[in-house]
Protein backbone atom coordinates (compact mmCIF):
# COMPACT_ATOMS: atom_id res chain seq x y z
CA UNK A 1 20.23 -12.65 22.78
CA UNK A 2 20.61 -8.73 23.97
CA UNK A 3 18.14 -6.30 22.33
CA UNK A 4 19.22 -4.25 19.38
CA UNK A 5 20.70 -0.67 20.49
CA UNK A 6 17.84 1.70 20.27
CA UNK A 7 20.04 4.53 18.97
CA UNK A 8 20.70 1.98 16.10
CA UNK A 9 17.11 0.77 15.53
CA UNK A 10 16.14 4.96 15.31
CA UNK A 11 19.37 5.02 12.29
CA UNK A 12 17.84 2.08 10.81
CA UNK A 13 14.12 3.06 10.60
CA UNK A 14 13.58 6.79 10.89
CA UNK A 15 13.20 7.44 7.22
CA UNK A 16 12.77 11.27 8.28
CA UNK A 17 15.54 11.69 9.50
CA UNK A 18 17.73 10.05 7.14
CA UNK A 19 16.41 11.70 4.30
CA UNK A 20 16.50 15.60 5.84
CA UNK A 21 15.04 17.35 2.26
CA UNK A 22 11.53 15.07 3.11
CA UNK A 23 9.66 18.05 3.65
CA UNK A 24 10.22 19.02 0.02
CA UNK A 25 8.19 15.44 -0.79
CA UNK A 26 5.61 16.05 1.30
CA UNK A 27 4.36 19.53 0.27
CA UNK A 28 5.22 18.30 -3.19
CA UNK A 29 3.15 15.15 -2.82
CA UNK A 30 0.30 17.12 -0.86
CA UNK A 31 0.46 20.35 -4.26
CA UNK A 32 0.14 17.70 -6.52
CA UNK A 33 -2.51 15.63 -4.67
CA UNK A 34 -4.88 18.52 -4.93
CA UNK A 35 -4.13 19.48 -8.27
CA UNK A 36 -5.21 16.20 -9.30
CA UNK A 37 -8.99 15.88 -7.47
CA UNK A 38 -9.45 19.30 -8.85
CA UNK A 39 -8.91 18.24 -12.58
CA UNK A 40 -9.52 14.40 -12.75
CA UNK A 41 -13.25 12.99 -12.11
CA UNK A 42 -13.39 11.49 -8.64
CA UNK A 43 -15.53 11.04 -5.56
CA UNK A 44 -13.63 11.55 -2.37
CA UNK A 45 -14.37 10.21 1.28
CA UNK A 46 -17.09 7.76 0.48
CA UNK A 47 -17.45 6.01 3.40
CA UNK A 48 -16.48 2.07 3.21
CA UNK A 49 -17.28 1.71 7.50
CA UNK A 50 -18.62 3.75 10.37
CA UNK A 51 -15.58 4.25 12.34
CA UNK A 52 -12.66 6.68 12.59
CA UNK A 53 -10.84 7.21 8.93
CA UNK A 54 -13.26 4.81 7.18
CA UNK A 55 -13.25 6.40 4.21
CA UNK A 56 -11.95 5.99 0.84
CA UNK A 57 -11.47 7.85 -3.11
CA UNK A 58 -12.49 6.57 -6.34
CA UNK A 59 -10.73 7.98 -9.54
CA UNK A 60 -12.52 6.01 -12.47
CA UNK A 61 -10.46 5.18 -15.26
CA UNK A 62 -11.75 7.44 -18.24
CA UNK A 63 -13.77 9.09 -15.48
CA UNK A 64 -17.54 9.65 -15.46
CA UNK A 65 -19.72 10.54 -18.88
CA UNK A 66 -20.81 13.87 -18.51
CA UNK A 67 -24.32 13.04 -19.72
CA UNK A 68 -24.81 9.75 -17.96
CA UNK A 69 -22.99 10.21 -14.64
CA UNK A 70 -21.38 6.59 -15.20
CA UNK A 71 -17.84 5.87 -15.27
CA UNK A 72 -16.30 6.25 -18.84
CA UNK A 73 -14.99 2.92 -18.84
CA UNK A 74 -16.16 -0.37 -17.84
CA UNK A 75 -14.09 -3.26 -16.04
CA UNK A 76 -11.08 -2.09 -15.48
CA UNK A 77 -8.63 -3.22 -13.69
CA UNK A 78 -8.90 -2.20 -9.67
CA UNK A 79 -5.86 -0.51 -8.30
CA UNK A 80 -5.89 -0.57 -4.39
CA UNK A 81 -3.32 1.89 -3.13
CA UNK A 82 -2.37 2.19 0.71
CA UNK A 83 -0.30 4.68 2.13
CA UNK A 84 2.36 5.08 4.48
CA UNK A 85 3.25 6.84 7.38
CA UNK A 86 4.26 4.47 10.01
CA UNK A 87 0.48 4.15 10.65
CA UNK A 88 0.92 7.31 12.80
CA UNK A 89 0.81 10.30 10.32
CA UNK A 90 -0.25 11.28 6.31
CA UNK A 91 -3.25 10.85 4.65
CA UNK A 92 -4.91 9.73 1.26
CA UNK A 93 -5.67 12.98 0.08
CA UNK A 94 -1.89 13.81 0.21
CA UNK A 95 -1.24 10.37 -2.03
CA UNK A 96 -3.63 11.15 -5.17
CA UNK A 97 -0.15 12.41 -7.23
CA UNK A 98 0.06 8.61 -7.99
CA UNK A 99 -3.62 8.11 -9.97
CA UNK A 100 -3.05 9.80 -13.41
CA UNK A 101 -0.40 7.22 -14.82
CA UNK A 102 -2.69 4.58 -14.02
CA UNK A 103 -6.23 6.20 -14.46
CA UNK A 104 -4.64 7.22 -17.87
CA UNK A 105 -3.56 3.41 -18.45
CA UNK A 106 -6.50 1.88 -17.96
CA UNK A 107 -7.24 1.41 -14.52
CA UNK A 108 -9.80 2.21 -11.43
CA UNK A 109 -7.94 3.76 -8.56
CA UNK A 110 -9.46 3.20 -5.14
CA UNK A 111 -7.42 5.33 -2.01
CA UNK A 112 -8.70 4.31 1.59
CA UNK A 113 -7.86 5.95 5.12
CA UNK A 114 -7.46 4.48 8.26
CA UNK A 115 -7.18 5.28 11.91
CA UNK A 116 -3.98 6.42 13.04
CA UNK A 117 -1.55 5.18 15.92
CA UNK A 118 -1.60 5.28 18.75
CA UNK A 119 -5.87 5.93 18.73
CA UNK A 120 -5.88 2.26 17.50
CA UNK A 121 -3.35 -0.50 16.69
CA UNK A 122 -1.90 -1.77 13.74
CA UNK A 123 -3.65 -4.93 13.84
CA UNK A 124 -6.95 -2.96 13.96
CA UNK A 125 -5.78 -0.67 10.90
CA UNK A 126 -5.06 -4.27 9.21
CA UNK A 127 -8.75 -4.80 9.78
CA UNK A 128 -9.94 -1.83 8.39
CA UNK A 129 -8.21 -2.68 5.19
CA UNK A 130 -9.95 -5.57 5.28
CA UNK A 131 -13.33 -3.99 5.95
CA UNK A 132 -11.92 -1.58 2.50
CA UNK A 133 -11.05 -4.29 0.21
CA UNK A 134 -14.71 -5.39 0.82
CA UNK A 135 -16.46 -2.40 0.35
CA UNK A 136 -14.03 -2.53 -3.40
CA UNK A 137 -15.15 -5.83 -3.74
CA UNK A 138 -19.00 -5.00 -3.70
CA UNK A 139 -19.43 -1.74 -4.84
CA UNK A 140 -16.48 -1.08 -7.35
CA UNK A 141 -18.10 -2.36 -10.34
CA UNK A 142 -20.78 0.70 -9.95
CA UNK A 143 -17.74 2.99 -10.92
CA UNK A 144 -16.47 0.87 -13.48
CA UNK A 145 -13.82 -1.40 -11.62
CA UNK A 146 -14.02 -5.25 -12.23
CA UNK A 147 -14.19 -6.46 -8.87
CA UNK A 148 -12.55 -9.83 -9.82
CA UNK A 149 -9.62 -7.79 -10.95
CA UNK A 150 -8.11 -5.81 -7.89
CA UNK A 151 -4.20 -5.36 -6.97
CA UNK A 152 -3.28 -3.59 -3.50
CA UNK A 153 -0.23 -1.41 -3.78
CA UNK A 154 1.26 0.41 -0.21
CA UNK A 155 4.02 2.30 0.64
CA UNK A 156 6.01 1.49 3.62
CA UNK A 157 3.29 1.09 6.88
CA UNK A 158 0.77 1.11 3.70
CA UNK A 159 3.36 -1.85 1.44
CA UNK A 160 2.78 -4.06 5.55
CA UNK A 161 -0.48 -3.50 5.13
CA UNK A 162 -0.74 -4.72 1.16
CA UNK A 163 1.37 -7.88 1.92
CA UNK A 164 -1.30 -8.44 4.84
CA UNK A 165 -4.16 -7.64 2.72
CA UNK A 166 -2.83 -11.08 0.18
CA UNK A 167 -2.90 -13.80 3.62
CA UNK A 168 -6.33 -12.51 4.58
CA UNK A 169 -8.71 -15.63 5.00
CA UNK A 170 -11.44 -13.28 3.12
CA UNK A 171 -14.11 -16.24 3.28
CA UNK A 172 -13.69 -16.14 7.46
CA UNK A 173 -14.54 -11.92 7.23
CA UNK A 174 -17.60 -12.70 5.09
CA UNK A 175 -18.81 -15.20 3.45
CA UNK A 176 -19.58 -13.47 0.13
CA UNK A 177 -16.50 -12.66 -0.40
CA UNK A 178 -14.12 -14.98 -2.62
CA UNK A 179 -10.89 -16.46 -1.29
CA UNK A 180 -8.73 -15.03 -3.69
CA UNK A 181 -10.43 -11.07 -3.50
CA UNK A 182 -6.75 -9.44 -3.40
CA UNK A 183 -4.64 -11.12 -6.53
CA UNK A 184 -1.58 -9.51 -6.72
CA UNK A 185 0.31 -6.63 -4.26
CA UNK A 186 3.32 -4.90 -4.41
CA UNK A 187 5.10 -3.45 -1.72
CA UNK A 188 7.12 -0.42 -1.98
CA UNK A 189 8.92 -0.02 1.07
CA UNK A 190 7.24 -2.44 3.14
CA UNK A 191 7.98 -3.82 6.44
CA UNK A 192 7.35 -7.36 7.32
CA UNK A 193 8.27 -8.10 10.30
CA UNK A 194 7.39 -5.41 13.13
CA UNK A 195 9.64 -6.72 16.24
CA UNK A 196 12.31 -3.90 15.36
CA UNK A 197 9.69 -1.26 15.70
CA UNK A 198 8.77 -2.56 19.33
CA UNK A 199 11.82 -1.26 19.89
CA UNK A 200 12.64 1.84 17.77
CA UNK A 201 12.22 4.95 20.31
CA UNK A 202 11.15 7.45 17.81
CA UNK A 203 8.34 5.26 17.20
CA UNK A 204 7.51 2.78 19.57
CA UNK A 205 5.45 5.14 21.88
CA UNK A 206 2.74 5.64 18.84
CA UNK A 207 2.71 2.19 17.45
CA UNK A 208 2.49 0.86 21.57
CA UNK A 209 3.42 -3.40 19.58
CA UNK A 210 2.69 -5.78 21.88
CA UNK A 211 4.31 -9.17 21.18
CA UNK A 212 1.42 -10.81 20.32
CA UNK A 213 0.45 -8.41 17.76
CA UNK A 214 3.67 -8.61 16.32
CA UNK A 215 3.21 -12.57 15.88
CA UNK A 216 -0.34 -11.45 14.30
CA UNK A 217 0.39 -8.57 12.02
CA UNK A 218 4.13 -9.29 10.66
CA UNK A 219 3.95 -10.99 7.17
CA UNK A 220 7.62 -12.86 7.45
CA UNK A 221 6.04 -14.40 10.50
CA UNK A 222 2.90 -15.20 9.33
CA UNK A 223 2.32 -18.53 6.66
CA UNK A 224 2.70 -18.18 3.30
CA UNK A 225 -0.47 -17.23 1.31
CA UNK A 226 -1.51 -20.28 -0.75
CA UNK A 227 -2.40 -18.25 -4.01
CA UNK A 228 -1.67 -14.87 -5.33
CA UNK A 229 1.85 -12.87 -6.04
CA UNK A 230 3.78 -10.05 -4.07
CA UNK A 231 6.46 -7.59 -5.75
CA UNK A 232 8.19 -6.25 -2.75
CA UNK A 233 10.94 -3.39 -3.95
CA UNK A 234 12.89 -0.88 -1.91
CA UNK A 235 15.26 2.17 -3.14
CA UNK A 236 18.34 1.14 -3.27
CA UNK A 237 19.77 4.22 -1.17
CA UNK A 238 17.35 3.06 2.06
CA UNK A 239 18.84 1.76 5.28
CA UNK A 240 20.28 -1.24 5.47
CA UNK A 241 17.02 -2.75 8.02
CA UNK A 242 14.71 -1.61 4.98
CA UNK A 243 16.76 -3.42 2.28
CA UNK A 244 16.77 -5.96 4.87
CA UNK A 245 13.21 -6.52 5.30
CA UNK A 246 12.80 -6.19 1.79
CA UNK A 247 14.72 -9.50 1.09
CA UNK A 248 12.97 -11.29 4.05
CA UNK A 249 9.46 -11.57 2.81
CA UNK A 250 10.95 -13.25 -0.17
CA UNK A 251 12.99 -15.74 2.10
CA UNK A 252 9.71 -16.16 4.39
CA UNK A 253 7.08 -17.15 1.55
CA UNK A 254 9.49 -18.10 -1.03
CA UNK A 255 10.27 -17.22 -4.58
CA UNK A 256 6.97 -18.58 -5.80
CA UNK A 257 4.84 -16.13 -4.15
CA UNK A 258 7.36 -13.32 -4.29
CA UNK A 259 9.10 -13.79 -7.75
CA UNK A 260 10.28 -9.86 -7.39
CA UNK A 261 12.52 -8.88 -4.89
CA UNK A 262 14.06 -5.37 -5.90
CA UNK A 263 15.63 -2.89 -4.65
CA UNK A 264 16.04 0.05 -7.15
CA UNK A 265 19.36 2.56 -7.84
CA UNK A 266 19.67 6.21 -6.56
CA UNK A 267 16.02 6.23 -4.73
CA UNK A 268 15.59 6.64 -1.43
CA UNK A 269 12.34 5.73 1.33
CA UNK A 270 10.71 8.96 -0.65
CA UNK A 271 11.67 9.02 -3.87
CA UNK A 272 11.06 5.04 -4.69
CA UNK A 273 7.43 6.13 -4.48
CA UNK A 274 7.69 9.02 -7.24
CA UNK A 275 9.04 5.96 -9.43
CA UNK A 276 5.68 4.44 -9.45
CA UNK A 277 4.47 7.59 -11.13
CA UNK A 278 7.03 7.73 -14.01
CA UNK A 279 6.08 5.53 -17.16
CA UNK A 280 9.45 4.89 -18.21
CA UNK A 281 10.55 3.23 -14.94
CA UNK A 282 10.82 -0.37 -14.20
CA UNK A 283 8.37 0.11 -10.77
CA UNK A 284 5.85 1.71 -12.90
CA UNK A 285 6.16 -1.35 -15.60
CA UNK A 286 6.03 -3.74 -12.44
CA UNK A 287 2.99 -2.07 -11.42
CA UNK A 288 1.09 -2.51 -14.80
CA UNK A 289 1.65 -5.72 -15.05
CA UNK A 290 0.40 -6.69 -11.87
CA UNK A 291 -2.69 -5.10 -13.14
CA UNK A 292 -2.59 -6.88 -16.23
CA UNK A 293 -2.12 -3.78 -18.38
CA UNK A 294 1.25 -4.46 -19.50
CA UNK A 295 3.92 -7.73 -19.77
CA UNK A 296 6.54 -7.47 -17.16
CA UNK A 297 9.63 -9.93 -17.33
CA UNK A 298 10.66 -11.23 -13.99
């Protein structure tokens, strides 16, 4: 079997360059980010580990009393929310444009960083969301999240890193921890299975994959997880390797795991993401339920 044409693979997966207005999202995203920690209750970069980009945001829902200092709402539902970037580039505080819908709805918002390629690998940034879905687990109910309520959502690198996040052996990281810490995910964008980006030049110099951490860090690859559901979606106007990969983490772990396999009209790699912020669209719905604020009908 030759290797795929690297001109191709760069067509297929840089999302930059096949969207040229991207810019626009990005300072929009970034505006709108800081807008929202200036007007909604949060605290920003608590620290969930000691190393490099361990640190996370917490946007209670109803925020914090005034009087008290405690969140205004109590067990909530725990929204986990990753973000992309090829994990090479962006940062949480350029992602909090996605809380209000779903502070407003009822929810507890959590945002972690991580280390960036190539200073680490993408099997160590897979750690680190481990090492931040355990800080959620045993400090989140101190800002009103129920910690036996939490759904990871990502965004491309960050939608890899939520379908990761749902095989993790939690009980083998620590043993406080219960096997079924991460209940749902949905993956917006995601990739799941990294051999392509081995190969991709605009890329493959950053994310240095090694095929051994391909094997250990590509979801398609990996065994289906025993409990829990993913939502894996895509814009419809994506290449055709992303609509490609969307449709093979449903083929890897089956229908059971993955009842929703979408791929949504007139969005592309950018704009699928702004869908999770508007109430009236069917990714926003999918989110909700997920996070058992609203029925969703697969």
């Amino acid at each position: 079997m030759t290797s795929p044409d690297p001109a191709w693979l760069d067509r297929m997966y840089n999302n930059r360059a096949l969207v040229p207005d991207h810019p626009a999202y990005f300072a929009r995203w970034a505006e709108s980010s800081q807008a929202v920690r200036k007007r909604q209750p949060c605290q920003v970069d608590i620290p969930y580990g000691n190393g490099a980009g361990e640190m996370l945001d917490v946007f209670p829902a109803g925020g914090f009393n005034a009087s008290s200092g405690k969140p205004g709402r109590e067990g909530a539902p725990v929204l986990v929310f990753i973000h992309g970037g090829y994990w090479r580039a962006l940062d949480k505080s350029e992602h909090s444009f996605v809380v209000p819908e779903f502070t407003e709805a009822g929810a507890c918002v959590v945002m972690p960083n991580y280390a960036l390629c190539p200073a680490v690998t993408i099997p160590d940034i897979t750690m680190q969301m481990v090492k931040a879905l355990a800080w959620t687990w045993r400090h989140i109910a101190r800002y009103g999240g129920d910690p036996n309520r939490i759904t990871v959502i990502g965004h491309s690198a960050g939608g890899h890193l939520a379908a990761m996040l749902l095989v993790c052996q939690w009980q083998a990281y620590a043993q406080d921890l219960p096997a079924d810490l991460v209940k749902n995910a949905l993956s917006i964008s995601g990739l799941y299975d990294l051999e392509p980006l081995r190969h991709a030049p605009f890329v493959k110099d950053s994310l240095k994959l090694t095929p051994e951490q391909v094997s250990k860090a590509s979801p398609a690859l990996l065994p289906a997880p025993s409990r829990g559901t993913l939502y894996s979606v895509a814009g419809a106007d994506e290449s055709a390797e992303f609509l490609r990969q969307n449709l093979l983490i449903q083929q890897a772990w089956g229908s059971r795991i993955v009842p929703v396999c979408e791929s949504h009209l007139r969005r592309n790699h950018f704009s699928v993401l702004e869908a999770l912020t508007e109430p009236t669209h069917r990714l926003h719905q999918l989110a909700l339920g997920l996070l058992g604020l609203s029925t969703v009908h697969e």
